[in-house]
Protein backbone atom coordinates (compact mmCIF):
# COMPACT_ATOMS: atom_id res chain seq x y z
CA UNK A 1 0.00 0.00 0.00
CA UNK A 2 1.28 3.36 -1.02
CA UNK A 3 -0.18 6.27 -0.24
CA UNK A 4 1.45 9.73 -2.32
CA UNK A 5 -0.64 12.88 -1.30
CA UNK A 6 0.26 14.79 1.61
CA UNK A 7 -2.55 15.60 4.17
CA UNK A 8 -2.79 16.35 7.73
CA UNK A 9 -2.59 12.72 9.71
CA UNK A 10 -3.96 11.49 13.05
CA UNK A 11 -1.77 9.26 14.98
CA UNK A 12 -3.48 6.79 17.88
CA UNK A 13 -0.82 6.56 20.90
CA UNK A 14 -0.28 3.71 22.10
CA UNK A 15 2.16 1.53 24.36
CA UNK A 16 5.40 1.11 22.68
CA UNK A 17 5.52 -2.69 23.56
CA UNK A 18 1.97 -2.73 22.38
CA UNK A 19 3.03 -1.33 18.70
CA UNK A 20 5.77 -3.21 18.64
CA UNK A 21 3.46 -6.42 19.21
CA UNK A 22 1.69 -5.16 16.50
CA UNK A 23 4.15 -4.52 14.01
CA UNK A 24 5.51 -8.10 14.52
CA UNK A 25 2.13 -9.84 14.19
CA UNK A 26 1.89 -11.12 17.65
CA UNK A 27 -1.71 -9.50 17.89
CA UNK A 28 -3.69 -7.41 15.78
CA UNK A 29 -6.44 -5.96 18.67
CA UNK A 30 -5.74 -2.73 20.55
CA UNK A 31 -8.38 -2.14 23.98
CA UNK A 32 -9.11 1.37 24.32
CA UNK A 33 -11.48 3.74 26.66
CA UNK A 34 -9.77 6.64 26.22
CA UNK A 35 -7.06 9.18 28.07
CA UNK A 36 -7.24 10.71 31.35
CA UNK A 37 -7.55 14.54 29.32
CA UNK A 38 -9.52 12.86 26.50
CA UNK A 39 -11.69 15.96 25.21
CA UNK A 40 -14.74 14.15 24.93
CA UNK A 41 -14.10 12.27 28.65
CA UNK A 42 -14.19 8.55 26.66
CA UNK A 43 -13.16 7.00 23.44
CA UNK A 44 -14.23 7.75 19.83
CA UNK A 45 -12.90 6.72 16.73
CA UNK A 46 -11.04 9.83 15.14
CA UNK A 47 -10.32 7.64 12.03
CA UNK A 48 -10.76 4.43 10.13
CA UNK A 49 -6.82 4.93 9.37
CA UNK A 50 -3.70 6.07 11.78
CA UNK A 51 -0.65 5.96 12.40
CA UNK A 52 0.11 4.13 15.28
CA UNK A 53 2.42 6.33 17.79
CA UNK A 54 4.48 4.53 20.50
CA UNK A 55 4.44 6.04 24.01
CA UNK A 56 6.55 5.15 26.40
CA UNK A 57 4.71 6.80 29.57
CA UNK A 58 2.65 4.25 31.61
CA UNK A 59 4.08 1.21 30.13
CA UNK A 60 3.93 -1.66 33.18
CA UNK A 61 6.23 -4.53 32.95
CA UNK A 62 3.41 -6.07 35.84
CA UNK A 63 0.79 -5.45 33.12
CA UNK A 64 2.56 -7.32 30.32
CA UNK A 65 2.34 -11.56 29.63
CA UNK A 66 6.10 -12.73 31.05
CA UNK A 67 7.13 -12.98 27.70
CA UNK A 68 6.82 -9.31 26.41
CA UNK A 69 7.96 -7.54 29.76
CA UNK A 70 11.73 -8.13 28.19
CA UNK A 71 10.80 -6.68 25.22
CA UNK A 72 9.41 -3.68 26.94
CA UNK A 73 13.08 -3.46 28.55
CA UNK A 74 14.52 -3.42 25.24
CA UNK A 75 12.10 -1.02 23.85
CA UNK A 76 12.80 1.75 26.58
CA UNK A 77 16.77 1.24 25.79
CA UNK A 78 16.17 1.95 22.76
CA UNK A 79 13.69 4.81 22.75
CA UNK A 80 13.93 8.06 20.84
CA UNK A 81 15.74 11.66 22.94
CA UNK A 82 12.62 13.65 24.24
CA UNK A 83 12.62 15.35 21.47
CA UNK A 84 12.13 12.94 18.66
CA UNK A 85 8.89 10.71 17.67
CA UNK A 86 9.60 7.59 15.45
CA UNK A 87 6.82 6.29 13.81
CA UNK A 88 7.16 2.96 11.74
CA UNK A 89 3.17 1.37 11.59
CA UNK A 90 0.12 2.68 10.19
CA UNK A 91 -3.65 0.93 11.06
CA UNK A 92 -6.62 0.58 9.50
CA UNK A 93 -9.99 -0.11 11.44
CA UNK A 94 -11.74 -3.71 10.54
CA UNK A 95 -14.08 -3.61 13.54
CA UNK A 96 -14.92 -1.30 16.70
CA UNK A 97 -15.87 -3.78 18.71
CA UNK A 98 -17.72 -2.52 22.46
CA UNK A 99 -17.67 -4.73 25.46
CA UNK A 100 -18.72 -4.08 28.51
CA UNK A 101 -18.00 -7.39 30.80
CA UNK A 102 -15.45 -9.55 32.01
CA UNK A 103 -16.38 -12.80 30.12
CA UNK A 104 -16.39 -11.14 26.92
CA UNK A 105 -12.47 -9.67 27.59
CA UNK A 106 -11.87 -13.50 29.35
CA UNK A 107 -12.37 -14.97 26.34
CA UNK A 108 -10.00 -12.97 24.55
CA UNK A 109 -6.46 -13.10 26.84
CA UNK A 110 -5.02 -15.62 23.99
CA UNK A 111 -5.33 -12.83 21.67
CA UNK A 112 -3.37 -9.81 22.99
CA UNK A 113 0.67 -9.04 24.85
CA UNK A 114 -1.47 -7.93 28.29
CA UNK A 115 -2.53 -10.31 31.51
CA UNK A 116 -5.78 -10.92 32.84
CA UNK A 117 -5.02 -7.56 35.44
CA UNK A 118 -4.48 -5.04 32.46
CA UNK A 119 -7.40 -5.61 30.40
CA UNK A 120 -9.82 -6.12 33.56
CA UNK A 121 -8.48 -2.72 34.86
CA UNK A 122 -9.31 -1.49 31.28
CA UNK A 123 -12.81 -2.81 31.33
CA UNK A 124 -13.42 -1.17 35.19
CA UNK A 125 -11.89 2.13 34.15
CA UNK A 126 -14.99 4.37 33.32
CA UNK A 127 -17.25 2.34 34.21
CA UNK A 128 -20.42 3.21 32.45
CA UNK A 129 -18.36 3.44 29.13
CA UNK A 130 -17.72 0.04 27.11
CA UNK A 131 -14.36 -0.65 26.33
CA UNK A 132 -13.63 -0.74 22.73
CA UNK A 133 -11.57 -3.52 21.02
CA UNK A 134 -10.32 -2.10 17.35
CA UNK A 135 -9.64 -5.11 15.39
CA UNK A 136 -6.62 -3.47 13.32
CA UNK A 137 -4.85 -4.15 10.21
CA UNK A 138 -1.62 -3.29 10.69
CA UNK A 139 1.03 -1.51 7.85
CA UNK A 140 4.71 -1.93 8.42
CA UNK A 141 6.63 1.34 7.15
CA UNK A 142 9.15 0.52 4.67
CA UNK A 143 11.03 3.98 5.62
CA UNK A 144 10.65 5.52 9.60
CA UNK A 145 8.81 8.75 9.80
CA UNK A 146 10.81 10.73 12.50
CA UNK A 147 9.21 13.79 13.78
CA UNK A 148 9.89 16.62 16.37
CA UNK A 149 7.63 16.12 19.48
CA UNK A 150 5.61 18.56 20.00
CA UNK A 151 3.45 19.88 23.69
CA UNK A 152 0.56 18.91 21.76
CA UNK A 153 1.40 14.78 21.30
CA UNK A 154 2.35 14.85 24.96
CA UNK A 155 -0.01 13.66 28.01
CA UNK A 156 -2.81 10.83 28.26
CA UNK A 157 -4.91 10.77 25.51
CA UNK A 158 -5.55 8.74 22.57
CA UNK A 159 -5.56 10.45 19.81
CA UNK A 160 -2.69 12.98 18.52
CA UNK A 161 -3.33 15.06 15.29
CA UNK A 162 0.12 15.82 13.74
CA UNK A 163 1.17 19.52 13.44
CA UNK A 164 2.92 19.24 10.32
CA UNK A 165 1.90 17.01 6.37
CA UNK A 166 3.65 13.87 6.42
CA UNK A 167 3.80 11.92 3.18
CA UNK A 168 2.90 8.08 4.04
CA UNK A 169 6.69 5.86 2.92
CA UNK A 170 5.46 2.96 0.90
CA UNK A 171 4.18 0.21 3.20
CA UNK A 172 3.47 -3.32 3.38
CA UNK A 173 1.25 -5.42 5.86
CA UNK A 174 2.60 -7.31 8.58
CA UNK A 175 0.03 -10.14 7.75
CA UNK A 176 -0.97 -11.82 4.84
CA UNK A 177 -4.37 -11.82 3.84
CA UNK A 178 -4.48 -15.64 4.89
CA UNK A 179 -3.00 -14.73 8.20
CA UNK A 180 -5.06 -12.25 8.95
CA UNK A 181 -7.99 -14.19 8.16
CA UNK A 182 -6.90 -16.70 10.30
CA UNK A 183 -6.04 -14.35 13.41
CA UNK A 184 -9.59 -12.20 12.93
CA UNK A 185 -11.07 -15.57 12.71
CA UNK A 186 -9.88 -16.74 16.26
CA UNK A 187 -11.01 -13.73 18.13
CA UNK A 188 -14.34 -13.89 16.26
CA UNK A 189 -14.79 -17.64 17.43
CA UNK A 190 -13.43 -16.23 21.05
CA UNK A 191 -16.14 -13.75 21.39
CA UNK A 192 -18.32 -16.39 19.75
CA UNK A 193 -17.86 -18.40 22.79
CA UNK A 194 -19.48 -15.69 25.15
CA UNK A 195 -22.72 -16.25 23.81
């Protein structure tokens, strides 16, 4: 997928760890209800497409599945000066899906990097407002887009609109079309098994 024009992009923020999962196929869900200074005080969907903007505030090695808190370790020796924002994924939106209760996000720890604590603190948070799991398809940048980090991408929220045009690199999914059949499959048949 290439895309050539230049236009003002929206990035969703998002765990480092969590886009690095992404990026290497390990899951293809993100759980969201929104930032502490979200303007609207929960989530929306900004965008059917993003890029996907690693943050490296509020990361929790006690949050992660034993075998991703090392790569969270790795990821924060290895993360950009203050100053800098490296941005190598871009999403598209297959599904917003709501849930609001524990069986439903039960039935889907096989599918994400998080344990059974993070995603039933997710699903408490708020706790009139479902939490929404975006069923992503996930680009791999074939070139890094490194920008200056601005006041405005700092702080908890989800959704950062970029101050200046960026023209999308030339990209290339992390899944096949067979794999990611296969992968939206399983969490369809794990939500399937609520019912």
């Amino acid at each position: 997928m290439t895309i050539e024009n230049k236009k003002p992009a929206i990035a969703l923020k998002e765990w480092a760890v969590t886009v690095q999962s992404l990026i290497e196929g390990h899951q293809i869900i993100v759980m969201r209800k929104g930032g502490i200074i979200e303007e609207t005080r929960e989530f929306q969907l900004m965008a059917p497409k993003f890029f996907l903007m690693p943050a490296y505030e509020h990361q929790k090695r006690h949050l992660l599945k034993e075998a991703y808190a090392e790569q969270l370790d790795k990821l924060l020796a290895d993360s950009p000066a203050n100053d800098k924002m490296r941005i190598d994924a871009y999403a598209e939106v297959v599904e917003d899906i709501e849930v609001t209760d524990q069986a439903t996000v039960n039935a889907l720890r096989d599918c994400h990097i998080w344990t059974d604590a993070f995603a039933e603190e997710r699903l408490k948070w708020k706790r009139t407002k479902p939490l929404h799991v975006l069923l992503l398809r996930v680009y791999k940048l074939k070139e890094t887009v490194e920008l200056a980090m601005k006041p405005a991408y700092t702080g908890c929220k989800s959704w950062v609109r970029l101050e200046e045009e960026v023209i999308l690199p030339a990209m290339e999914p992390v899944l096949s079309d067979a794999e990611f059949d296969l992968e939206t499959g399983r969490i369809k048949d794990a939500l399937a098994s609520v019912d």
